[in-house]
Protein backbone atom coordinates (compact mmCIF):
# COMPACT_ATOMS: atom_id res chain seq x y z
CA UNK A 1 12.70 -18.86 -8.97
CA UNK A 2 9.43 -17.50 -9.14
CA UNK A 3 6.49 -19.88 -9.08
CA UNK A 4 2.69 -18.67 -9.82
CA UNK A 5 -0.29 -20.85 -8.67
CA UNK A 6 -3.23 -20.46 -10.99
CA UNK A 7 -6.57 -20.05 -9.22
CA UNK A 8 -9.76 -20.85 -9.81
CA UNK A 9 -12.64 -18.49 -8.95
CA UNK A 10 -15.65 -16.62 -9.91
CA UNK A 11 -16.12 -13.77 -12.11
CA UNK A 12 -15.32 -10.93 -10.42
CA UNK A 13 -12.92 -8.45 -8.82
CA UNK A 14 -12.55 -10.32 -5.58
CA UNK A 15 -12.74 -14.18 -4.39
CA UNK A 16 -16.22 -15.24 -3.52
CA UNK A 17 -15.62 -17.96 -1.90
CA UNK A 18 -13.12 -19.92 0.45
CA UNK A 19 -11.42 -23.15 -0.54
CA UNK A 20 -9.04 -25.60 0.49
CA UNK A 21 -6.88 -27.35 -2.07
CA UNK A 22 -3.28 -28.93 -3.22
CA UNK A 23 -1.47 -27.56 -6.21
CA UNK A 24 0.54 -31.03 -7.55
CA UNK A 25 3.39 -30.93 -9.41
CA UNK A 26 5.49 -27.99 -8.68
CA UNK A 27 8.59 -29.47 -7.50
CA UNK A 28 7.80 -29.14 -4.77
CA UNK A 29 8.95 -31.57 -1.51
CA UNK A 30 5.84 -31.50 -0.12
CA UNK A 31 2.14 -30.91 -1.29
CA UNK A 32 1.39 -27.28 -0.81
CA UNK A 33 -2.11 -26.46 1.26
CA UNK A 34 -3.63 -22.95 0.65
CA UNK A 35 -6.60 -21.54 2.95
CA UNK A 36 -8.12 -18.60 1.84
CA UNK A 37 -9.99 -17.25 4.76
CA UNK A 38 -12.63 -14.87 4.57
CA UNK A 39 -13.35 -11.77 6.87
CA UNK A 40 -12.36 -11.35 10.74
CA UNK A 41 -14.11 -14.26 11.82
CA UNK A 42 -11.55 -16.92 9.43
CA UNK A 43 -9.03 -15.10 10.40
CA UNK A 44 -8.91 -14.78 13.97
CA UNK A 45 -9.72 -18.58 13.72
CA UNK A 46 -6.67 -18.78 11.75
CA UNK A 47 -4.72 -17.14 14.17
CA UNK A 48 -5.60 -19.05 17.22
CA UNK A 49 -4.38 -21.97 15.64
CA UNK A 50 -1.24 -20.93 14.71
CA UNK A 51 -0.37 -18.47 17.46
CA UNK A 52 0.99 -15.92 14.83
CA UNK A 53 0.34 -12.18 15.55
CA UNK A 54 -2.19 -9.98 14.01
CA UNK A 55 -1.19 -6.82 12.05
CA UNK A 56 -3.12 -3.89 10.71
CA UNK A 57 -3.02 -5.54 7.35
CA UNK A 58 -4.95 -8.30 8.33
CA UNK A 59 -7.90 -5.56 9.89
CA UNK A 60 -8.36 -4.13 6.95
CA UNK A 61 -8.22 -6.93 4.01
CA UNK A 62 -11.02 -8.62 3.63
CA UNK A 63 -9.41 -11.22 1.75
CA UNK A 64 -6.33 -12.92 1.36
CA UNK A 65 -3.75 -15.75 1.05
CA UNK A 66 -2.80 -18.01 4.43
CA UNK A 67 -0.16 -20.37 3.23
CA UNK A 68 0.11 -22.85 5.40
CA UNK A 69 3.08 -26.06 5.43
CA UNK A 70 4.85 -23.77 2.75
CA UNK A 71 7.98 -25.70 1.52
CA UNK A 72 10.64 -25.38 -0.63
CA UNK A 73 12.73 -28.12 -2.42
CA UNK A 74 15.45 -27.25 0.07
CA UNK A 75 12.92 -27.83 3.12
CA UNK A 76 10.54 -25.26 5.18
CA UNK A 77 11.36 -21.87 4.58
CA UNK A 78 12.13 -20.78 7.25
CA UNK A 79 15.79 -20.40 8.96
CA UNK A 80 14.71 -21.85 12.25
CA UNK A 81 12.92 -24.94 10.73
CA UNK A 82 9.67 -23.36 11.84
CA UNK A 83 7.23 -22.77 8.70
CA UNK A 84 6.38 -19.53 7.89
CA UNK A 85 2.86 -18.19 7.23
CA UNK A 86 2.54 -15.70 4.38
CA UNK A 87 -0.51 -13.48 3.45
CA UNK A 88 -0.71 -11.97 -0.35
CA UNK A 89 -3.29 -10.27 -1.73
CA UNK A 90 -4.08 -11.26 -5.43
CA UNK A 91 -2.40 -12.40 -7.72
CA UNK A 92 -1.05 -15.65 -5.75
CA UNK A 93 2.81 -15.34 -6.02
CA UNK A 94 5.27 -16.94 -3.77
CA UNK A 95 8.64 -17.40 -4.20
CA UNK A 96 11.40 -20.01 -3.09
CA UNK A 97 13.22 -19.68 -0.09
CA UNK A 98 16.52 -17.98 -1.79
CA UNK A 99 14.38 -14.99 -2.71
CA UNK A 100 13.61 -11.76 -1.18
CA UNK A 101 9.57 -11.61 -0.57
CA UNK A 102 7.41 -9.31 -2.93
CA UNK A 103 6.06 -6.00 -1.90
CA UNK A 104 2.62 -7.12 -0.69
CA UNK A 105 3.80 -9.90 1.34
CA UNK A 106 3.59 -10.63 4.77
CA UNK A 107 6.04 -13.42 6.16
CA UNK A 108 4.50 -14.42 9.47
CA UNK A 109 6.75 -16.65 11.80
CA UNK A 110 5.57 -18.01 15.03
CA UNK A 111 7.44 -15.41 17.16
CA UNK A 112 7.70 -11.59 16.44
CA UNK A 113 5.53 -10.05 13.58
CA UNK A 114 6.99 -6.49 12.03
CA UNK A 115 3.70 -3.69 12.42
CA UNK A 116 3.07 -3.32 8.44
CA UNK A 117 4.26 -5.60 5.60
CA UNK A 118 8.09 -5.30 4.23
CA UNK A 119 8.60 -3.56 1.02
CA UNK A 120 12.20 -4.67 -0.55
CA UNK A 121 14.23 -1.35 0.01
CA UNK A 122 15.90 0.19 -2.98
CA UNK A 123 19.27 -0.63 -3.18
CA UNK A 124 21.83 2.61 -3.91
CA UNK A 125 22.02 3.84 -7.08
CA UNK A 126 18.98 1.76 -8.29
CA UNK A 127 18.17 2.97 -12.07
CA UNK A 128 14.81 5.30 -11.86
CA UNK A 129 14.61 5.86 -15.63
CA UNK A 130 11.41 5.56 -17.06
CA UNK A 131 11.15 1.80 -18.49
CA UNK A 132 8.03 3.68 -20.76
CA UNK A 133 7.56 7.14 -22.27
CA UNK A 134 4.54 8.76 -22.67
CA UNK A 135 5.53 11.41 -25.35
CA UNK A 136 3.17 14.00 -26.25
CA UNK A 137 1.94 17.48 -28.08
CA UNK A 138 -1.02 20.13 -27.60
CA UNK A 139 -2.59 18.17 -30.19
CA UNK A 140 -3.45 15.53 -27.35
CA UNK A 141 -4.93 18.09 -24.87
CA UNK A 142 -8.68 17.42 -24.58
CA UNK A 143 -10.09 20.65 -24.87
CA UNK A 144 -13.94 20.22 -25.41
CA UNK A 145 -16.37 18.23 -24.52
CA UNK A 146 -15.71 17.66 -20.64
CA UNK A 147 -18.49 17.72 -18.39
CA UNK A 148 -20.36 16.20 -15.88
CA UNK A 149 -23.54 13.84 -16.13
CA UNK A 150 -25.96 13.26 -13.94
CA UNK A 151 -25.32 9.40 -13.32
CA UNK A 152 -22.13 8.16 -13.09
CA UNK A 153 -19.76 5.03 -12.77
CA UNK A 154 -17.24 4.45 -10.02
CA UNK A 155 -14.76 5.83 -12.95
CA UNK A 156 -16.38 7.88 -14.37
CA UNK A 157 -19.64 9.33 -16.45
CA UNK A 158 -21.64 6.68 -18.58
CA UNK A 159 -20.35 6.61 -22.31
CA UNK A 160 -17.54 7.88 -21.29
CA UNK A 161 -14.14 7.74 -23.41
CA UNK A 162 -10.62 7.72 -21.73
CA UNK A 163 -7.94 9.56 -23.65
CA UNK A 164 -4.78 7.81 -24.04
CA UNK A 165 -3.21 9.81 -21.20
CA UNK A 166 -6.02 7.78 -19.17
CA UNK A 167 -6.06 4.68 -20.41
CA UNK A 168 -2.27 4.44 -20.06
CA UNK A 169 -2.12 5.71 -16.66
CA UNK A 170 -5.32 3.46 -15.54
CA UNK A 171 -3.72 0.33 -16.85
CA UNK A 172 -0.64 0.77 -15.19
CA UNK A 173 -1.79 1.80 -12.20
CA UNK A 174 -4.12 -1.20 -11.86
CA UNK A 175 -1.10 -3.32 -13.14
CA UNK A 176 1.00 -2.64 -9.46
CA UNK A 177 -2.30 -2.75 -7.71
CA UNK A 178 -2.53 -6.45 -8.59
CA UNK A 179 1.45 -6.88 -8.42
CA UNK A 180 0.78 -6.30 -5.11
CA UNK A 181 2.86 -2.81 -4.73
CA UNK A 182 0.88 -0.97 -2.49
CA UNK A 183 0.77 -0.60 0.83
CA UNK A 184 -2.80 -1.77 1.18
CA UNK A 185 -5.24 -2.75 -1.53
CA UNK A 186 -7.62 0.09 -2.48
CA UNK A 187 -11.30 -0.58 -2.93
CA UNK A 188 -14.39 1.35 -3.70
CA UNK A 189 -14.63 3.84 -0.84
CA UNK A 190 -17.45 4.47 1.12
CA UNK A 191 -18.61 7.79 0.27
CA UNK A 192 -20.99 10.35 1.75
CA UNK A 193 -21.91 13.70 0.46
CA UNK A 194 -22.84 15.75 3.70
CA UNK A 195 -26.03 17.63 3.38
CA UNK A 196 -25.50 21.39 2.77
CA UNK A 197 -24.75 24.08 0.95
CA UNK A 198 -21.08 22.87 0.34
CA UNK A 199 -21.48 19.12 -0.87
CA UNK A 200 -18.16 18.26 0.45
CA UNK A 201 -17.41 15.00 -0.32
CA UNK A 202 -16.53 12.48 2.34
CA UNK A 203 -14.82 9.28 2.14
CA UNK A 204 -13.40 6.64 4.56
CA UNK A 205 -9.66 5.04 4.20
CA UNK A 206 -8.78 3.78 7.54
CA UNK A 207 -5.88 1.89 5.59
CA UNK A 208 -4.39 5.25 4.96
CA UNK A 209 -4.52 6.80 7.98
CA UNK A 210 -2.67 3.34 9.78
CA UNK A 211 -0.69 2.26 7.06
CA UNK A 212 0.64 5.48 5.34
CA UNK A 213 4.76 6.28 5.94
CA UNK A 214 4.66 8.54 8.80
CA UNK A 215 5.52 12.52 7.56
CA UNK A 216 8.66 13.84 7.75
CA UNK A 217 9.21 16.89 10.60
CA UNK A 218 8.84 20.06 8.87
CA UNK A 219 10.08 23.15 10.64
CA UNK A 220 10.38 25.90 7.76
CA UNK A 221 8.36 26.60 4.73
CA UNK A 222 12.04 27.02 2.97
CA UNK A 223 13.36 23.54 4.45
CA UNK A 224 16.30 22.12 2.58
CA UNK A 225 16.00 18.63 1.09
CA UNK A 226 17.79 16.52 3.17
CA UNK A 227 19.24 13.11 1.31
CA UNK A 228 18.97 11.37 4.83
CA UNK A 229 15.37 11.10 4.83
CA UNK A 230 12.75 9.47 2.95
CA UNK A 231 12.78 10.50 -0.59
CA UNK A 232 11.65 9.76 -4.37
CA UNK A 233 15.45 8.85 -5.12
CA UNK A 234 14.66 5.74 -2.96
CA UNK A 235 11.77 4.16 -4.60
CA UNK A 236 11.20 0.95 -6.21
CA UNK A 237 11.48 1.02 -10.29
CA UNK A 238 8.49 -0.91 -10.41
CA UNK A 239 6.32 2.09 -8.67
CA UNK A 240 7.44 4.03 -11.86
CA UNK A 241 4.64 4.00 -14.21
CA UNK A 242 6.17 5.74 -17.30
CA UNK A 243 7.86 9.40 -17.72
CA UNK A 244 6.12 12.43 -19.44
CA UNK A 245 7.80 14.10 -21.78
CA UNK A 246 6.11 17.17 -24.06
CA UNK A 247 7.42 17.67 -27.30
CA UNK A 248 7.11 14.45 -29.52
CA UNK A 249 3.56 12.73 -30.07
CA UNK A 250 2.66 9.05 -30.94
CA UNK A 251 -0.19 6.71 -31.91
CA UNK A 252 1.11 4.46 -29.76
CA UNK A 253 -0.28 4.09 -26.06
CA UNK A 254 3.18 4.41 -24.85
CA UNK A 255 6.68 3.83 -25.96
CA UNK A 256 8.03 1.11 -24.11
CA UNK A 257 11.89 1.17 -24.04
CA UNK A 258 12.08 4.68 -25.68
CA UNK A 259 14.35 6.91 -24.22
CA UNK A 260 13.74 10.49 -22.66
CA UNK A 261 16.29 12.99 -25.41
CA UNK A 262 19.19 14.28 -23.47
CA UNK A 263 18.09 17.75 -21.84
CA UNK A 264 14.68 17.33 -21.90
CA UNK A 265 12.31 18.14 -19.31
CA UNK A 266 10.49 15.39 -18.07
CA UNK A 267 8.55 14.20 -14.75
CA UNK A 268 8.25 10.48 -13.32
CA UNK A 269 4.63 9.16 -12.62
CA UNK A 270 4.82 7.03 -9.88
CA UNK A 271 2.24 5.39 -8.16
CA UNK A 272 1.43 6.53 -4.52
CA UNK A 273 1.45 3.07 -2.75
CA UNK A 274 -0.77 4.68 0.11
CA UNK A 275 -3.75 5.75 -2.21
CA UNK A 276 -6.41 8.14 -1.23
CA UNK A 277 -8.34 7.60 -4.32
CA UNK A 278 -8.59 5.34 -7.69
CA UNK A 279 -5.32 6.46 -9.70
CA UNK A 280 -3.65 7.96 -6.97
CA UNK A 281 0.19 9.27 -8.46
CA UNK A 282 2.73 11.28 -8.02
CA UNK A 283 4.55 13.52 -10.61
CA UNK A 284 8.03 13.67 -9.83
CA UNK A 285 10.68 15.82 -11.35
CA UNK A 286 14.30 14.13 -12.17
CA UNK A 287 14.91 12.97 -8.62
CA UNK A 288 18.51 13.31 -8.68
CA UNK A 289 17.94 17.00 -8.56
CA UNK A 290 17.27 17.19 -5.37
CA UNK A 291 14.84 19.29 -4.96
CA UNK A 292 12.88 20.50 -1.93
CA UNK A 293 9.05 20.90 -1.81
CA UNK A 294 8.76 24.13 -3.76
CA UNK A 295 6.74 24.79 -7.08
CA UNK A 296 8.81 25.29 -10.08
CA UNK A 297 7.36 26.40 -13.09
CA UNK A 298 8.33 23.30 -15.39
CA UNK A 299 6.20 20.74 -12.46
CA UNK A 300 3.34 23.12 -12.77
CA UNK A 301 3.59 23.28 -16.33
CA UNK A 302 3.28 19.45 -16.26
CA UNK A 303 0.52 19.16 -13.93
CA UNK A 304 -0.80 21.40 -15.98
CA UNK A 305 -0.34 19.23 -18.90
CA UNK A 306 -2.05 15.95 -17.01
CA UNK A 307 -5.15 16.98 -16.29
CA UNK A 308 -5.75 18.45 -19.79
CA UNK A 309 -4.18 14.68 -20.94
CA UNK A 310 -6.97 13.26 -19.11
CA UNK A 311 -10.61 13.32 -20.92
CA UNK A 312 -11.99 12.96 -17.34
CA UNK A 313 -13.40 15.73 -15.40
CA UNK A 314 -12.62 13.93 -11.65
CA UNK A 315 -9.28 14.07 -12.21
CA UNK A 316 -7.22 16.43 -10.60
CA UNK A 317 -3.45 17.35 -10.06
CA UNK A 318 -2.37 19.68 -6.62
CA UNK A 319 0.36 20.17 -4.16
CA UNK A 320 0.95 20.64 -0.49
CA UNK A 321 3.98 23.13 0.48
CA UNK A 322 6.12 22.59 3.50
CA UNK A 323 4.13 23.71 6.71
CA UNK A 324 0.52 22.84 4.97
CA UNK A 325 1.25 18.81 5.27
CA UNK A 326 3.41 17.58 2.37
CA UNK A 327 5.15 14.96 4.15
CA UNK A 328 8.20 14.80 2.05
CA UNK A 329 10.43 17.44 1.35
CA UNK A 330 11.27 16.16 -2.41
CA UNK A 331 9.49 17.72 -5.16
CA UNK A 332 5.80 16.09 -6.34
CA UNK A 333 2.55 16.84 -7.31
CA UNK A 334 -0.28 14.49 -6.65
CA UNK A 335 -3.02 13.32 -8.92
CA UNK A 336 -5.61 11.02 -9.07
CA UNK A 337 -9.14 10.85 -9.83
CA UNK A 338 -12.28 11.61 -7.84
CA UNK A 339 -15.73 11.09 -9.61
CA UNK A 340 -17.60 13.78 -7.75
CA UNK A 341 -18.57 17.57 -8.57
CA UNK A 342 -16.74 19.79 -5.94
CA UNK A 343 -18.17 23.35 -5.68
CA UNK A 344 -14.55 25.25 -6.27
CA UNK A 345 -14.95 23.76 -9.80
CA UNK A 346 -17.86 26.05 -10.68
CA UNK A 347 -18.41 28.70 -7.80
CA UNK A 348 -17.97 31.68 -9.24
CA UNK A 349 -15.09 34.35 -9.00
CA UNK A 350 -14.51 37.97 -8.41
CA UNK A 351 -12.15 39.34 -11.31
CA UNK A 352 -8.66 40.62 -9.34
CA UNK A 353 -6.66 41.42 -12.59
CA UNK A 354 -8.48 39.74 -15.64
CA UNK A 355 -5.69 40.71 -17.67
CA UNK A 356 -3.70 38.15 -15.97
CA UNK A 357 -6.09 35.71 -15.32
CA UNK A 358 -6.19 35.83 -11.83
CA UNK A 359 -9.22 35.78 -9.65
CA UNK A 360 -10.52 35.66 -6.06
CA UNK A 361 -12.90 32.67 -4.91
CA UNK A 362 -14.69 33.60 -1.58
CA UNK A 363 -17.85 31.30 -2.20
CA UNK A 364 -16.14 28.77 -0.65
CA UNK A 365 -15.47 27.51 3.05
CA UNK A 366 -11.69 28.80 2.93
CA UNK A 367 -11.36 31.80 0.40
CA UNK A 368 -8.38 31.65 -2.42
CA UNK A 369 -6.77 32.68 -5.33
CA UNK A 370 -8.15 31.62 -8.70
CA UNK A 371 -6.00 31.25 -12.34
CA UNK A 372 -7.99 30.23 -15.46
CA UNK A 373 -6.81 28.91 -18.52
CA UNK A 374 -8.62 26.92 -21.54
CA UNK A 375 -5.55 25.62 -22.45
CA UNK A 376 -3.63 28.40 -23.83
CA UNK A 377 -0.16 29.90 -23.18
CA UNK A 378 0.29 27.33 -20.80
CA UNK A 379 4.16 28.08 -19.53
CA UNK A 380 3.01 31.82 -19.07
CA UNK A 381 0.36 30.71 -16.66
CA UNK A 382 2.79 28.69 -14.95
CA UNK A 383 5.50 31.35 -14.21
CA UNK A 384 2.31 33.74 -13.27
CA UNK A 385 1.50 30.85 -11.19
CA UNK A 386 5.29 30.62 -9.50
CA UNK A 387 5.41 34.42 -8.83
CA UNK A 388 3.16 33.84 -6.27
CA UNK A 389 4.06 30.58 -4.61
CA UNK A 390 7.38 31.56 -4.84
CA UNK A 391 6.18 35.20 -2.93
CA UNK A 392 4.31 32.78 -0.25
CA UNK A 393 7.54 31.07 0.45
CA UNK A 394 9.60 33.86 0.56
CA UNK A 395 6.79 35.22 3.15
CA UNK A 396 6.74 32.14 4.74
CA UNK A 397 2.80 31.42 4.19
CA UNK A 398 2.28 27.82 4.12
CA UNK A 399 0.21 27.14 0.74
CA UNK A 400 -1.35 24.16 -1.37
CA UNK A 401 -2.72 24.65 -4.84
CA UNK A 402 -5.41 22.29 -6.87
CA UNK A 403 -5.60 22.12 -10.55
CA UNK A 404 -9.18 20.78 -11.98
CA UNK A 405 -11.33 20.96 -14.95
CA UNK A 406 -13.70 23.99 -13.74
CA UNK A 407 -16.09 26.93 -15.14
CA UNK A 408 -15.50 29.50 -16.23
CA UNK A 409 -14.93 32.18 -13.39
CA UNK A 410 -17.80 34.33 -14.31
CA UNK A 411 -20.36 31.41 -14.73
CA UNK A 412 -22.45 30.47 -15.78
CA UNK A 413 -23.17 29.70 -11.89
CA UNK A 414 -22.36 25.51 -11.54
CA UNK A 415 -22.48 24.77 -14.70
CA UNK A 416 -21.64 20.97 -14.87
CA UNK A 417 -19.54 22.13 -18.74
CA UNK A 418 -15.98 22.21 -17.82
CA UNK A 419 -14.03 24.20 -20.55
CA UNK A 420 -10.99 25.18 -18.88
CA UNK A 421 -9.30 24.57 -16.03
CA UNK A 422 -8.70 26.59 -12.66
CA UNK A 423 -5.47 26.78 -10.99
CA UNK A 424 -6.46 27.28 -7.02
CA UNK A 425 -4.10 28.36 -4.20
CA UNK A 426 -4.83 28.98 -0.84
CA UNK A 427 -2.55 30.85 1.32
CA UNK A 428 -2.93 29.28 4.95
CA UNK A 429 -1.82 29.09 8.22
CA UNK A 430 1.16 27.02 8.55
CA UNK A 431 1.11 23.92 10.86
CA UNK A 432 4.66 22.16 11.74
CA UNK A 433 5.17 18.90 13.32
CA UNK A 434 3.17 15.69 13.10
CA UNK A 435 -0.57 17.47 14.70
CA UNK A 436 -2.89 15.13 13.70
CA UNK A 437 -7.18 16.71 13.22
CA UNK A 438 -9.53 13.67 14.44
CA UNK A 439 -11.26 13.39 11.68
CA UNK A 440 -9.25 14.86 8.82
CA UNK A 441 -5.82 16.85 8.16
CA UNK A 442 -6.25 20.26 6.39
CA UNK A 443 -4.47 19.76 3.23
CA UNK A 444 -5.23 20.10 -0.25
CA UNK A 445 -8.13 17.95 -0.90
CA UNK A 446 -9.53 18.86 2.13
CA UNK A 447 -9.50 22.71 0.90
CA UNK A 448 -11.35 21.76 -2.18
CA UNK A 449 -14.06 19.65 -0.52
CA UNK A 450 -12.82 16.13 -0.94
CA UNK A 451 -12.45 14.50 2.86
CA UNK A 452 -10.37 11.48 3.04
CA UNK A 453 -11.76 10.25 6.62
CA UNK A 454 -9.69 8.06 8.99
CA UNK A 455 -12.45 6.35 11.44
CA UNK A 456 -15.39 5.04 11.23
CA UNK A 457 -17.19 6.92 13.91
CA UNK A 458 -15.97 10.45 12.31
CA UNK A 459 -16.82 9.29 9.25
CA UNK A 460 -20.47 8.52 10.44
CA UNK A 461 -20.67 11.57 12.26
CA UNK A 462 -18.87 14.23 10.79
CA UNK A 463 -21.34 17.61 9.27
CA UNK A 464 -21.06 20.30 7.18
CA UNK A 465 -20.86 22.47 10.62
CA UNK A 466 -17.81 20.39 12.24
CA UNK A 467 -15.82 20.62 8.69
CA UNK A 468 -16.21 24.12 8.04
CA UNK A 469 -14.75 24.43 11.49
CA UNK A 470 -11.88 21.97 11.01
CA UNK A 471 -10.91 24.16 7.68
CA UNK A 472 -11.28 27.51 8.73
CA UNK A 473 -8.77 26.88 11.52
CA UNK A 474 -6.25 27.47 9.20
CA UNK A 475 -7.72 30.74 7.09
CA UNK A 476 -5.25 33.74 7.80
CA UNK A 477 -6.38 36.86 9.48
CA UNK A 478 -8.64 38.82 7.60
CA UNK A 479 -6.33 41.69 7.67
CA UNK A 480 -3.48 39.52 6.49
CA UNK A 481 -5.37 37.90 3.73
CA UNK A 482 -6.55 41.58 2.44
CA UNK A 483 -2.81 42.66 2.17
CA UNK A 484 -1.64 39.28 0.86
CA UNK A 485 -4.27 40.03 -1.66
CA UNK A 486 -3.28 43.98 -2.69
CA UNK A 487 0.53 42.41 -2.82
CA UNK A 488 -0.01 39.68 -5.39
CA UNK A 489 -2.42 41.81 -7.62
CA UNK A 490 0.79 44.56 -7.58
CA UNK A 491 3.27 41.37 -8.28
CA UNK A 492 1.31 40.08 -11.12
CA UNK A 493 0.64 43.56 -13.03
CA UNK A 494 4.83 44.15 -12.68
């Protein structure tokens, strides 16, 4: 039995204020009394009164649910006759004491706390199919008309239209925010651009550098999966958005209940539940493949495929290899959005072999390899784009790649027009084990100019200087780089 408590409050993303007050009528034994405290202060007065323990979740949300003299019409729930406390962030959901909690809750005894909030664990053999398909054709690439403005929204530039791929996406993704299947709820981030030449983009998400599952240990580049850790076979169905599948085309938004034809390639969108950024997904292949953390040509094709879904021009697909801080060895590409200009969209690019497309960026703070399509011939850039992942793993070179709406390579110099896209890859040094940068981890937002910060006080304090330092700590030798360089140019003209 699930039982939902309307509530009353302003307008408004978030509660503005903090009220007591008894919900009649709900069957239940005894009148239920909700607090909703506000901020450290209410909630450290909270917790002196009760005695329960304080967990990272409580730090970081400003706001949420203390139940307090929660019962059930079979008595307290609790096993021990003790009450239990429970946080939720909104919506207000609780449910009766026969059922498992819901992602986003926290059941708070008075005796030992767990460190982060319980998330019901998939049970074996748990269905992963797409309950929604997002079916579509070239004809719903967006192709002109993206660009930046000078003022802009938190999601994006004023007058701005989302195509279908982004409304559909956006709702659903906002849809498990408030369903409470995140690890933390994601707010507006406090952003900086750092003065300089660069205009790397800085943000702070403590919540993700506490809360996120720790990374797996990574020893090889080549890594097999390994169905004994963490992987995308052991998610929730709920974190599945909808599956993308090329080939067919609707008016519809998506096709609820339609069904993926047998053979066909596809990819799961799943939300990340520890978001860097508004939108934050994954794109996984079929997870029953098993796949390790290695590019294939069909994921690329479909990252390729997303951001030219997307009318926006912040959002942006990429991947992080083994040794270059994916931290699961399962097959995914990221995406999400990010509603600021970063300079290895419109830098320009010294031709290596136009013929192919392929370029060299060194106008940037780590220097990389540069495709460029305007949305033609699409699988042919992605095997170009395999042949030389696929050459970095076989060389062992750690790598990440970023795909974003960008300039063309010869300029016009920063143009904010955005007619094609870039395909970026950046051959690195590799770095194994869980080593942790204070103030950021050198991965592939981090190479493009977007800086997820952990703390406060690095956020605050962090320049231009300190992360072109951080980055270049992982640029191969120059000597390296230049042969790396002659090598690919020679693979792509074969």
């Amino acid at each position: 039995m699930l039982l939902r408590i309307p509530r009353r409050r302003p307008s408004g993303r978030d509660p503005e204020h903090a009220g007591l007050f008894r919900q009649p009528r709900l069957g239940l034994a005894s009148p239920l009394c909700v607090r909703e405290p506000e901020g450290d202060a209410m909630v450290e007065e909270w917790r002196s009164s009760t005695g329960a323990a304080r967990t990272p979740s409580m730090r970081s949300s400003p706001h949420f649910l203390c139940f307090q003299e929660m019962y059930s019409p079979a008595g307290p729930q609790s096993s021990n006759g003790v009450g239990s406390f429970i946080l939720h962030t909104d919506p207000f959901y609780f449910r009766a004491a026969e059922e498992p909690l819901v992602a986003s809750t926290l059941t708070m005894e008075l005796g030992p706390t767990s460190h982060e909030p319980p998330r019901p664990q998939s049970q074996k053999g748990s269905d992963l199919s797409p309950a929604e398909v997002f079916a579509y054709d070239e004809r719903d690439f967006v192709l002109s008309g993206v660009e930046w403005q000078e003022n802009r929204g938190n999601r994006g530039p004023p007058g701005h239209t989302m195509s279908r791929f982004d409304r559909v996406l956006q709702s659903g993704w906002k849809d498990r925010q408030n369903r409470g299947l995140f690890r933390y709820y994601l707010k507006e981030l406090h952003t900086r651009i750092l003065p300089g030449m660069v205009g790397f983009v800085a943000q702070l998400n403590i919540q993700r550098g506490s809360e996120r599952r720790r990374p797996q240990e990574i020893q090889s580049i080549q890594q097999r999966f390994d169905p004994q850790q963490f992987n995308f076979s052991k998610i929730q169905p709920e974190e599945i958005l909808f599956g993308m599948s090329r080939g067919q085309t609707s008016s519809r938004p998506c096709l609820a209940g339609a069904q993926i034809p047998p053979g066909s390639a596809f990819v799961l969108v799943v939300i990340n539940v520890s978001p860097l950024e508004f939108g934050h997904i994954l794109l996984i292949p079929d997870p029953t493949l098993s796949l390790p953390q290695i590019l294939t040509p069909q994921v690329v094709c479909f990252g390729l495929d997303a951001v030219l879904l997307s009318g926006h021009p912040g959002f942006r697909v990429g991947f992080n290899s083994l040794g270059a801080f994916a931290s699961v060895n399962h097959l995914h590409l990221h995406g999400f959005y990010l509603n600021w200009e970063l300079l290895v969209e419109s830098a320009p690019c010294e031709p290596l072999l136009p013929e192919a497309n392929f370029y060299l960026l060194q106008e940037v703070p780590v220097p990389c390899f540069v495709f460029y399509s305007e949305g033609q011939q699409l699988e042919e850039l992605a095997q170009r784009v395999c042949q030389v992942t696929n050459y970095l793993v076989k060389k062992e070179i750690a790598h990440n790649l970023f795909i974003t709406r960008g300039a063309k390579p010869e300029g016009p110099v920063h143009s904010r027009a955005r007619p094609g896209i870039r395909i970026i890859v950046w051959a690195r040094k590799s770095c194994f084990g869980t080593k942790e940068e204070s103030a950021f981890n050198v991965a592939l937002c981090e190479l493009a100019g977007h800086l997820p910060i952990k703390t406060a006080q690095d956020f605050e304090s962090l320049t231009e200087a300190l992360a072109i330092h951080t980055l270049q700590k992982c640029i191969l030798p120059d000597s390296l780089f230049s042969q790396l360089q002659c090598e690919l140019v020679a693979l792509l003209k074969e």
